[in-house]
Protein backbone atom coordinates (compact mmCIF):
# COMPACT_ATOMS: atom_id res chain seq x y z
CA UNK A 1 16.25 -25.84 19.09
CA UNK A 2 14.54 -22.78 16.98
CA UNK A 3 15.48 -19.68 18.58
CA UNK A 4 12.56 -17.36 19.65
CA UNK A 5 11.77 -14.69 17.97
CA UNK A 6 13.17 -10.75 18.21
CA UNK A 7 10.13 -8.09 18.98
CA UNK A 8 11.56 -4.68 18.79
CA UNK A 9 9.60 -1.99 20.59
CA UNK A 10 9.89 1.74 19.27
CA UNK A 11 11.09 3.33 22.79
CA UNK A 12 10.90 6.76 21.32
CA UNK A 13 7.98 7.58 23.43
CA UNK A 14 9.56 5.88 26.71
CA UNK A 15 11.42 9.21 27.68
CA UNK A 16 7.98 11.21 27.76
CA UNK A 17 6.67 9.76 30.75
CA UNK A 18 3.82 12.23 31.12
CA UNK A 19 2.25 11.70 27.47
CA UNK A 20 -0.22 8.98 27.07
CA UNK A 21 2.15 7.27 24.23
CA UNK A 22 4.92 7.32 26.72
CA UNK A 23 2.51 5.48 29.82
CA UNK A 24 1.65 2.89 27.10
CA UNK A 25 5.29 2.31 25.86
CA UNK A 26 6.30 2.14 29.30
CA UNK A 27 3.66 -0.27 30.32
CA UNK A 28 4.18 -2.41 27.61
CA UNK A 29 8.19 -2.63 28.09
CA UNK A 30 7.78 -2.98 31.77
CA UNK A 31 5.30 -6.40 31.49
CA UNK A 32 7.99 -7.19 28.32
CA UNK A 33 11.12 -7.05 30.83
CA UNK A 34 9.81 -9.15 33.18
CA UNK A 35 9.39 -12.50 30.97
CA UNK A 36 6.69 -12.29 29.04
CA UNK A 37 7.08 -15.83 27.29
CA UNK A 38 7.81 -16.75 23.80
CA UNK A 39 9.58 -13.61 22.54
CA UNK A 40 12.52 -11.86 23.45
CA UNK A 41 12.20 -7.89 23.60
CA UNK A 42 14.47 -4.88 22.42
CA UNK A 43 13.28 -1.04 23.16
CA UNK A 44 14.69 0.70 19.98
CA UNK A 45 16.08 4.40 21.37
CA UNK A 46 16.68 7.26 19.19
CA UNK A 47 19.41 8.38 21.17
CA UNK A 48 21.13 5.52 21.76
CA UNK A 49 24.74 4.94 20.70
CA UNK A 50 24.28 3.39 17.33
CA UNK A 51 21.35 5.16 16.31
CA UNK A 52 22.82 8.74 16.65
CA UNK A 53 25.68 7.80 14.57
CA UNK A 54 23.32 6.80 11.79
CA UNK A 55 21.69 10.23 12.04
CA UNK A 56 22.70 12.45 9.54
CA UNK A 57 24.39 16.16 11.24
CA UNK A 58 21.33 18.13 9.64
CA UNK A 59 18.82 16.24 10.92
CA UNK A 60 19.59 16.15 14.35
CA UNK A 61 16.99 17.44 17.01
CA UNK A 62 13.52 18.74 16.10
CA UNK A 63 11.26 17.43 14.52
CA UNK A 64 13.30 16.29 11.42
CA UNK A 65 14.98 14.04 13.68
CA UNK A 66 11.53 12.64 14.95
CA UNK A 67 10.52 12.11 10.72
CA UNK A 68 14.12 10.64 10.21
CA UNK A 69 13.77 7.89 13.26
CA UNK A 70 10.42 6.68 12.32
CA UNK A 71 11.06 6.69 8.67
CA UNK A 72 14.66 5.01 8.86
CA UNK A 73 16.17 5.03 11.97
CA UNK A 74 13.88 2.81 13.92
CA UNK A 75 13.96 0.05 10.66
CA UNK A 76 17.94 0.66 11.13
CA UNK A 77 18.46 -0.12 15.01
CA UNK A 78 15.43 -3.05 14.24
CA UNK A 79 17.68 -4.68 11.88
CA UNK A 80 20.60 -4.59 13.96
CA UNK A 81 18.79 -5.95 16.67
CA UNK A 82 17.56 -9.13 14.48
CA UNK A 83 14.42 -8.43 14.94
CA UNK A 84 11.75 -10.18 13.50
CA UNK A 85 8.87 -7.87 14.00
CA UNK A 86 8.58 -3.91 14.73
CA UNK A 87 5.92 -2.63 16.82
CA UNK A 88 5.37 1.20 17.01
CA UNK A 89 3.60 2.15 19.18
CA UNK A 90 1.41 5.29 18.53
CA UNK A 91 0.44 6.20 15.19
CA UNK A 92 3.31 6.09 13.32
CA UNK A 93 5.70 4.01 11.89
CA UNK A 94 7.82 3.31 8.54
CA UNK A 95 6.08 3.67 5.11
CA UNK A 96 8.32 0.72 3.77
CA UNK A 97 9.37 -1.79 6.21
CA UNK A 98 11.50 -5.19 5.58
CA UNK A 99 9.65 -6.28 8.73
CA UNK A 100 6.18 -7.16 9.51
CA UNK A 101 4.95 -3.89 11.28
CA UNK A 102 2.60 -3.26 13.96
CA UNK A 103 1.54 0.04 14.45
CA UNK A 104 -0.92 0.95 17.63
CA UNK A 105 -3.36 3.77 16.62
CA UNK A 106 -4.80 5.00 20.36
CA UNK A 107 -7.48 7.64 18.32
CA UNK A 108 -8.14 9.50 14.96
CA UNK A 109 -8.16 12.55 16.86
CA UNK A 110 -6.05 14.99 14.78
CA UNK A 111 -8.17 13.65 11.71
CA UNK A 112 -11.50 14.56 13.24
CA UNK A 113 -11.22 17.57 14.72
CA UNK A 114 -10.17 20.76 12.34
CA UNK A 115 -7.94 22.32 14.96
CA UNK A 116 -5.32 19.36 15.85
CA UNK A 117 -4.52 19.75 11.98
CA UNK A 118 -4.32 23.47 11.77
CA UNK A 119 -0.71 23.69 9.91
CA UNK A 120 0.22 22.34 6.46
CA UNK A 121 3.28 20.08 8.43
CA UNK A 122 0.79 18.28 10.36
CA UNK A 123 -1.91 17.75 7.62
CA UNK A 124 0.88 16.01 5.52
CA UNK A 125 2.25 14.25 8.60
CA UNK A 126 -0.97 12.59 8.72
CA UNK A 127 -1.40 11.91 5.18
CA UNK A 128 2.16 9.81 5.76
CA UNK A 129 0.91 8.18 9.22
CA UNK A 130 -2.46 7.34 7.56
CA UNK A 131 -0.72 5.55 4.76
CA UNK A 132 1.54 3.57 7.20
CA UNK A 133 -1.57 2.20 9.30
CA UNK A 134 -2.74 0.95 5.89
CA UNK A 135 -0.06 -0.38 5.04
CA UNK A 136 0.34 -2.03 8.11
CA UNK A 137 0.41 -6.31 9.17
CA UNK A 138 -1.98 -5.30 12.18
CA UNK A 139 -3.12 -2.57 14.25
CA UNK A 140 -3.91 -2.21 18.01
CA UNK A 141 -6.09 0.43 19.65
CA UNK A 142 -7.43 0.97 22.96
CA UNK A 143 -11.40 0.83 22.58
CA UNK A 144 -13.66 -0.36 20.40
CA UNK A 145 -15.02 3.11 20.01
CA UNK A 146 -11.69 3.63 18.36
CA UNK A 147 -11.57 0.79 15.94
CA UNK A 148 -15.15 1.94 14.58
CA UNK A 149 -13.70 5.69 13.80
CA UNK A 150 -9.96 3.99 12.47
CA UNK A 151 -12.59 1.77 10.30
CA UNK A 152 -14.59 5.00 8.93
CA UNK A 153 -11.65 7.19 8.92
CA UNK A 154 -9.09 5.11 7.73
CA UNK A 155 -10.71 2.76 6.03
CA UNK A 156 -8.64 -0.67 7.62
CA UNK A 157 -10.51 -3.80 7.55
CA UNK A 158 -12.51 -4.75 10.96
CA UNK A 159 -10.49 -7.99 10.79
CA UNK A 160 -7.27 -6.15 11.11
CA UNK A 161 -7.57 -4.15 14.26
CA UNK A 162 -7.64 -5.92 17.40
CA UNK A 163 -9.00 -3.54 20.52
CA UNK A 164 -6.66 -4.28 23.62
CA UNK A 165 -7.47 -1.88 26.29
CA UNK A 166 -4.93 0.28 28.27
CA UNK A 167 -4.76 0.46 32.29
CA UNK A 168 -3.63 2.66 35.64
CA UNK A 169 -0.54 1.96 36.63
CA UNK A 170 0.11 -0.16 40.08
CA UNK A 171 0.91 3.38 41.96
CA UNK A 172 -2.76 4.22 41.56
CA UNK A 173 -4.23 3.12 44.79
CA UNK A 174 -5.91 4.79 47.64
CA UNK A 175 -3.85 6.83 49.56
CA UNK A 176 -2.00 5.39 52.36
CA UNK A 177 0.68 8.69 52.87
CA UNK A 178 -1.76 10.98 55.13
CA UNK A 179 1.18 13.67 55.58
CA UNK A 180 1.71 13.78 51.81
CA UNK A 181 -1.94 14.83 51.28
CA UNK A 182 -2.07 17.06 54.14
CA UNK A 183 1.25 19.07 52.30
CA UNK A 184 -0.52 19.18 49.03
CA UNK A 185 -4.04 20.62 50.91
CA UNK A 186 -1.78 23.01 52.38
CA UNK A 187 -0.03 24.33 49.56
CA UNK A 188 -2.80 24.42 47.22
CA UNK A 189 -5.12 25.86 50.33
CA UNK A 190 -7.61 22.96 50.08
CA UNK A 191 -9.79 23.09 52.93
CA UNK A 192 -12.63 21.36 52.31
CA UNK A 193 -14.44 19.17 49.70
CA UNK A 194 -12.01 18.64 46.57
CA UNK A 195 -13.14 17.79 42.99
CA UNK A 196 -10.27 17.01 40.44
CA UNK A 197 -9.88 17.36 37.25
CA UNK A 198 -6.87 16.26 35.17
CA UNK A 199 -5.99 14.89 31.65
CA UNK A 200 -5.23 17.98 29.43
CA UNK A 201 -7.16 21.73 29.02
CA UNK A 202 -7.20 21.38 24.83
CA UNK A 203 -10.94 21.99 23.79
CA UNK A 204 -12.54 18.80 23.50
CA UNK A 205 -11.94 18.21 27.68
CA UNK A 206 -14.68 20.64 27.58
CA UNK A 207 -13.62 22.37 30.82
CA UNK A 208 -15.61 25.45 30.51
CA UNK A 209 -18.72 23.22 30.88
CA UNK A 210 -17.05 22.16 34.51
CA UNK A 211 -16.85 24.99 35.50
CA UNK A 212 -20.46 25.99 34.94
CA UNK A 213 -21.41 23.30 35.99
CA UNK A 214 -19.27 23.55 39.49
CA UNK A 215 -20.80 27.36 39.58
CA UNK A 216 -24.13 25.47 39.12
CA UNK A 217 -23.82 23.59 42.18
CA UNK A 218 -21.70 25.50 43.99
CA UNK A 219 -24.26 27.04 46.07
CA UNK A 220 -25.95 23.91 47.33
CA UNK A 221 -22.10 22.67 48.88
CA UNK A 222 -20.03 22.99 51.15
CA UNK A 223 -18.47 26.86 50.66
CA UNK A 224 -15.26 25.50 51.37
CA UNK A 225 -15.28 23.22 48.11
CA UNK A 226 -12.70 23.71 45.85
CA UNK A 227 -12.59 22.80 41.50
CA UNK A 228 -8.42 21.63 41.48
CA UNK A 229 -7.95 21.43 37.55
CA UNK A 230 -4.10 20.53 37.14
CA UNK A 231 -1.87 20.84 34.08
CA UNK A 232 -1.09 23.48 31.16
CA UNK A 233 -1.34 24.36 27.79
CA UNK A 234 0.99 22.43 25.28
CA UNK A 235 0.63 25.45 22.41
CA UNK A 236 0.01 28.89 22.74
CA UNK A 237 -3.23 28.27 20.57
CA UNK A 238 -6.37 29.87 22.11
CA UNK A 239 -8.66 27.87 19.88
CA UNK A 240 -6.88 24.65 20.29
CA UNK A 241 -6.61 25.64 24.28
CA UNK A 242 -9.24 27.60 25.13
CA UNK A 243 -8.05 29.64 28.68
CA UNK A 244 -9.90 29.17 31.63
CA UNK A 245 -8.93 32.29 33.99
CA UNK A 246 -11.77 34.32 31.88
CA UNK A 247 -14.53 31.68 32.82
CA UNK A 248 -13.71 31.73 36.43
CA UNK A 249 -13.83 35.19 36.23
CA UNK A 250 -17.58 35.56 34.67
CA UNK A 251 -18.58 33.01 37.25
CA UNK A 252 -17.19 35.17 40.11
CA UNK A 253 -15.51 31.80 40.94
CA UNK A 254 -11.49 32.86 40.76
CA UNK A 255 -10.80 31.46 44.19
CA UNK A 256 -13.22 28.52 44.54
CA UNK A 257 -11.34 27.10 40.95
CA UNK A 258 -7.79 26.04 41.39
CA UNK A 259 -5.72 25.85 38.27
CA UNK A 260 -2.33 24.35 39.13
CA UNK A 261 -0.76 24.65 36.21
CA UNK A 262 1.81 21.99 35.35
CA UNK A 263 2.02 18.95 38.47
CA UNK A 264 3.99 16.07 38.84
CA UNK A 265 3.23 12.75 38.57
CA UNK A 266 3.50 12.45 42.43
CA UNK A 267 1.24 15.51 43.43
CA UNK A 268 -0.85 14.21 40.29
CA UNK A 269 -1.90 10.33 42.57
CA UNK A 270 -2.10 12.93 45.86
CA UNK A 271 -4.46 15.04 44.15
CA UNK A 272 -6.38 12.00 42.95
CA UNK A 273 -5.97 10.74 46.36
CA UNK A 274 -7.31 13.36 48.40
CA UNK A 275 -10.18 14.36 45.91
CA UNK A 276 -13.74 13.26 47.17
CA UNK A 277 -14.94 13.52 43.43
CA UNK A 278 -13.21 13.35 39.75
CA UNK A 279 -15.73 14.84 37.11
CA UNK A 280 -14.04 14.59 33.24
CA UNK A 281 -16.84 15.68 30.79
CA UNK A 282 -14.34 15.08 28.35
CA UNK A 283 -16.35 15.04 24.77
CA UNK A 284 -13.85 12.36 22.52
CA UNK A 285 -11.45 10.24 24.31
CA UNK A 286 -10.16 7.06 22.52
CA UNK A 287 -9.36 5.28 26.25
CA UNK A 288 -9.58 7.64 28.97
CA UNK A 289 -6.99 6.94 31.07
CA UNK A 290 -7.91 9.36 33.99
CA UNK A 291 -10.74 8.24 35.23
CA UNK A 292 -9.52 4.84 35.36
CA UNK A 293 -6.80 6.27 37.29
CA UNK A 294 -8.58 8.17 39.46
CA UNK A 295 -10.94 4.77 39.89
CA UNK A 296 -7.85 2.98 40.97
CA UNK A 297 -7.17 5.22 43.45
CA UNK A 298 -10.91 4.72 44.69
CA UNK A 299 -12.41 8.23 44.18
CA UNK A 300 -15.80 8.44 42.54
CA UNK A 301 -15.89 9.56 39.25
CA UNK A 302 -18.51 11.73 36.74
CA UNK A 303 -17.55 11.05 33.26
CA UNK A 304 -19.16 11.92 29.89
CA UNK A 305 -21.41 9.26 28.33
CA UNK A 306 -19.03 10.10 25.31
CA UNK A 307 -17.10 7.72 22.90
CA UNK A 308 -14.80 5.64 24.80
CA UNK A 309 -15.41 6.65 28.29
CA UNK A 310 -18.86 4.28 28.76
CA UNK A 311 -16.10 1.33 28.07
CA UNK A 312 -13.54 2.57 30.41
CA UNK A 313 -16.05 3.65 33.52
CA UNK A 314 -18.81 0.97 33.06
CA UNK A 315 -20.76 0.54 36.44
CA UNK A 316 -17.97 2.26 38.32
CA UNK A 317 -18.74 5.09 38.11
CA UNK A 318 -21.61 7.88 36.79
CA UNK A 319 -21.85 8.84 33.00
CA UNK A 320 -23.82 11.59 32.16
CA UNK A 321 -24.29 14.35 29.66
CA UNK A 322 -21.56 16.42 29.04
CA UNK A 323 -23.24 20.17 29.78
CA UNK A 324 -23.74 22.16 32.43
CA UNK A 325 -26.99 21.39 34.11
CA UNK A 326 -26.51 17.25 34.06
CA UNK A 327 -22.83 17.41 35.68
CA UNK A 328 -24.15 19.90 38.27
CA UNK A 329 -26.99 17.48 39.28
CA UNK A 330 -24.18 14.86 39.07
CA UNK A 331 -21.92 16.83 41.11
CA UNK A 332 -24.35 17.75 44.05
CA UNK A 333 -25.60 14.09 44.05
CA UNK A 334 -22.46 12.69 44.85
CA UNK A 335 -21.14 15.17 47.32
CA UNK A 336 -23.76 15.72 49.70
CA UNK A 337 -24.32 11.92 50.19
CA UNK A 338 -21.57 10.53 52.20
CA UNK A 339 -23.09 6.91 51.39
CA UNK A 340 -23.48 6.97 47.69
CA UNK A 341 -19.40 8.58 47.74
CA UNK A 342 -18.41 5.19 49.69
CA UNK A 343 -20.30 2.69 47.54
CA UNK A 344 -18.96 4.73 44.34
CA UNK A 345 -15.57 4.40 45.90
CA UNK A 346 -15.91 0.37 46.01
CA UNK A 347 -17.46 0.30 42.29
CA UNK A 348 -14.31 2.38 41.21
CA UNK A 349 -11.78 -0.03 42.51
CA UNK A 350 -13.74 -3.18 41.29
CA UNK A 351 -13.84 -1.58 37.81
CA UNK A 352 -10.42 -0.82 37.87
CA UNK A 353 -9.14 -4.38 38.74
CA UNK A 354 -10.73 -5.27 35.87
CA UNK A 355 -7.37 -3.82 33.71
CA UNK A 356 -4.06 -4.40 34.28
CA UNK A 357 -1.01 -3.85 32.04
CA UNK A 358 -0.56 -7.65 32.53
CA UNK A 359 -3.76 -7.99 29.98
CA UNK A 360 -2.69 -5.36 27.87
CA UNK A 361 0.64 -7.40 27.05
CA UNK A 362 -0.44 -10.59 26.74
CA UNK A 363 -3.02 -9.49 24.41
CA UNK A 364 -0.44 -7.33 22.49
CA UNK A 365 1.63 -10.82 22.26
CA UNK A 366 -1.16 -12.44 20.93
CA UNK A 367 -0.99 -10.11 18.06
CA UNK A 368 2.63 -10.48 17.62
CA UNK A 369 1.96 -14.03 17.62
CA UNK A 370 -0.80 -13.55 14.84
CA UNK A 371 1.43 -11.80 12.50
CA UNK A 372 4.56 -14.07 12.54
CA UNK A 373 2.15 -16.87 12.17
CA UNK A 374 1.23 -15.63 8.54
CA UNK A 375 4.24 -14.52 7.78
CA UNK A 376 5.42 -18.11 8.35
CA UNK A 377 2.38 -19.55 6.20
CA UNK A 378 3.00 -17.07 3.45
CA UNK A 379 7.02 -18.11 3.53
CA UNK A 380 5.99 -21.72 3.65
CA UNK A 381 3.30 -21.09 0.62
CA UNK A 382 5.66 -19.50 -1.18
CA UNK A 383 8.74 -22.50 -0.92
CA UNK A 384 5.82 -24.80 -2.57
């Protein structure tokens, strides 16, 4: 009987928990481990064993070491694990690969937006990266809003991108720990209403225009309502992270807006948890996977009518312009009417049901089982 086949996943992401490459590696590997049919799995590690003594002395840490491991280290531990086919999976990969490749490209981001490509490293990182998604057997991304900018961007073929959506881990769910979210109201002094905000502060979440807009309807609410936006630069780049402390301040709003700084994933669900409202005005996402969470979790959600966020939110939830004046209607709407919060509650969980990591790997199978189907027909082609 024919064996079946080796996939090897690129783990490299699967220690970086907190990044959206490291969710979707984890998600994937987690459906993976627990039988997905026809294929058996390997996570390739960078720092495993084997693959550190292939790493040469002076390239070790940094971010040679992350240019070495996708350019030969993750072919190397793919080989020894007789794999038949390498996924990576963010946008990445091998420029020359003895195996069919795979590559998952979640957004174009860094090739659309001037600032995410600021240094000379990463403009020729992405020249490399670009060239690899070419180059690659298939590629997956997360919306279809994606696949039409990795079409005009990249120019790849329609017919070789397949759209498999992401989705909120099974933690997400409505709160069922009262003393947990009582702790995190006292520590972050949240004594009323609560809208939440998390996801990242670089300048495309367009968090100024929150916090207008909170300052817009701030006056018809609740004076105890609080704006909690949670987590922290990742560069020390005031274009590419805009700070927010000066926009509270012109508001007059420094103790009505909470900004956390860094959270963890635990006090990240409580906050979603507790929070009567998520607003993410976010102006390019290529998934948007906070709102779904914070649908999961059944909290209403405002979300910009932008890129991929109408296919993420659908009828769960309320798109709108992303500027001040529409998300401050939005926002008042929604909290002072208890009844449209409930039945915005029930359309969030509905929507979210409709995703599951379950989906998202049989799907990604399906391309697996895509590739090594042509590969076989081009082997058998070839024996004629």
């Amino acid at each position: 009987m024919e064996q079946e086949p080796i996939i090897a996943l690129d783990g490299a992401f699967s220690r970086e928990p907190l990044t959206g490459s490291g969710q979707y590696t984890l998600g994937l590997w987690r459906q993976f481990s627990s039988g997905a049919p026809c294929h058996r799995f390997v996570l390739l590690l960078p720092d495993s064993g084997q693959t550190k003594a292939l790493l040469p002395h002076m390239a070790r840490g940094g971010k040679v070491s992350k240019i070495w491991w996708e350019q030969r280290g993750v072919i190397e531990a793919a080989r020894a694990a007789r794999a038949a086919l390498l996924h990576v999976p963010y946008f990445a990969g091998p420029l020359t690969s003895p195996l069919p490749l795979v590559v998952t490209v979640h957004d174009v981001i860094p090739l659309l937006f001037p600032e995410y490509r600021a240094s000379l490293a990463m403009r020729l990182y992405l020249r490399l990266v670009s060239l690899v998604a070419r180059r690659a057997e298939a590629v997956i991304t997360d919306s279809e809003h994606s696949k039409r900018d990795i079409v005009r961007v990249l120019g790849i073929a329609e017919d070789r991108i397949t759209v498999i959506p992401l989705a909120a881990d099974s933690r997400f769910q409505p709160a069922t720990d009262l003393a947990r979210l009582a702790e995190l109201r006292q520590r972050f002094a949240l004594r009323g209403p609560v809208i939440f905000n998390v996801g990242g502060l670089d300048a495309r979440k367009n968090l100024p225009a929150l916090i207008e807009a909170f300052a817009g309807a701030f006056p018809r609410l609740d004076p105890e309502t609080r704006l909690v936006i949670a987590g922290r630069p990742h560069a020390e780049n005031p274009r590419l992270y805009p700070p927010l402390e000066p926009v509270t301040r012109r508001f007059g709003l420094e103790r009505q807006v909470v900004l956390t700084g860094a959270i963890s994933e635990e006090d990240k669900l409580g906050l979603y948890q507790l929070a009567d409202l998520y607003v993410y005005p976010s102006l390019y996402e290529g998934f948007g996977l906070s709102p779904l969470e914070a649908m999961a979790c059944g909290t209403p959600v405002i979300a910009a009518n932008r890129s991929s966020l109408p296919e993420v939110v659908g009828d769960g939830g309320i798109l709108v312009e992303p500027e001040p004046d529409a998300l401050a209607r939005a926002i008042e709407e929604v909290l002072v009417d208890d009844r449209l919060r409930a039945e915005l509650a029930r359309r969030a969980r509905k929507r979210a049901a409709q995703f599951s990591w379950e989906r998202t790997a049989r799907e990604t199978v399906a391309v697996y089982h895509q590739v090594l189907g042509r590969q076989a027909a081009a082997r058998r082609a070839g024996a004629r």
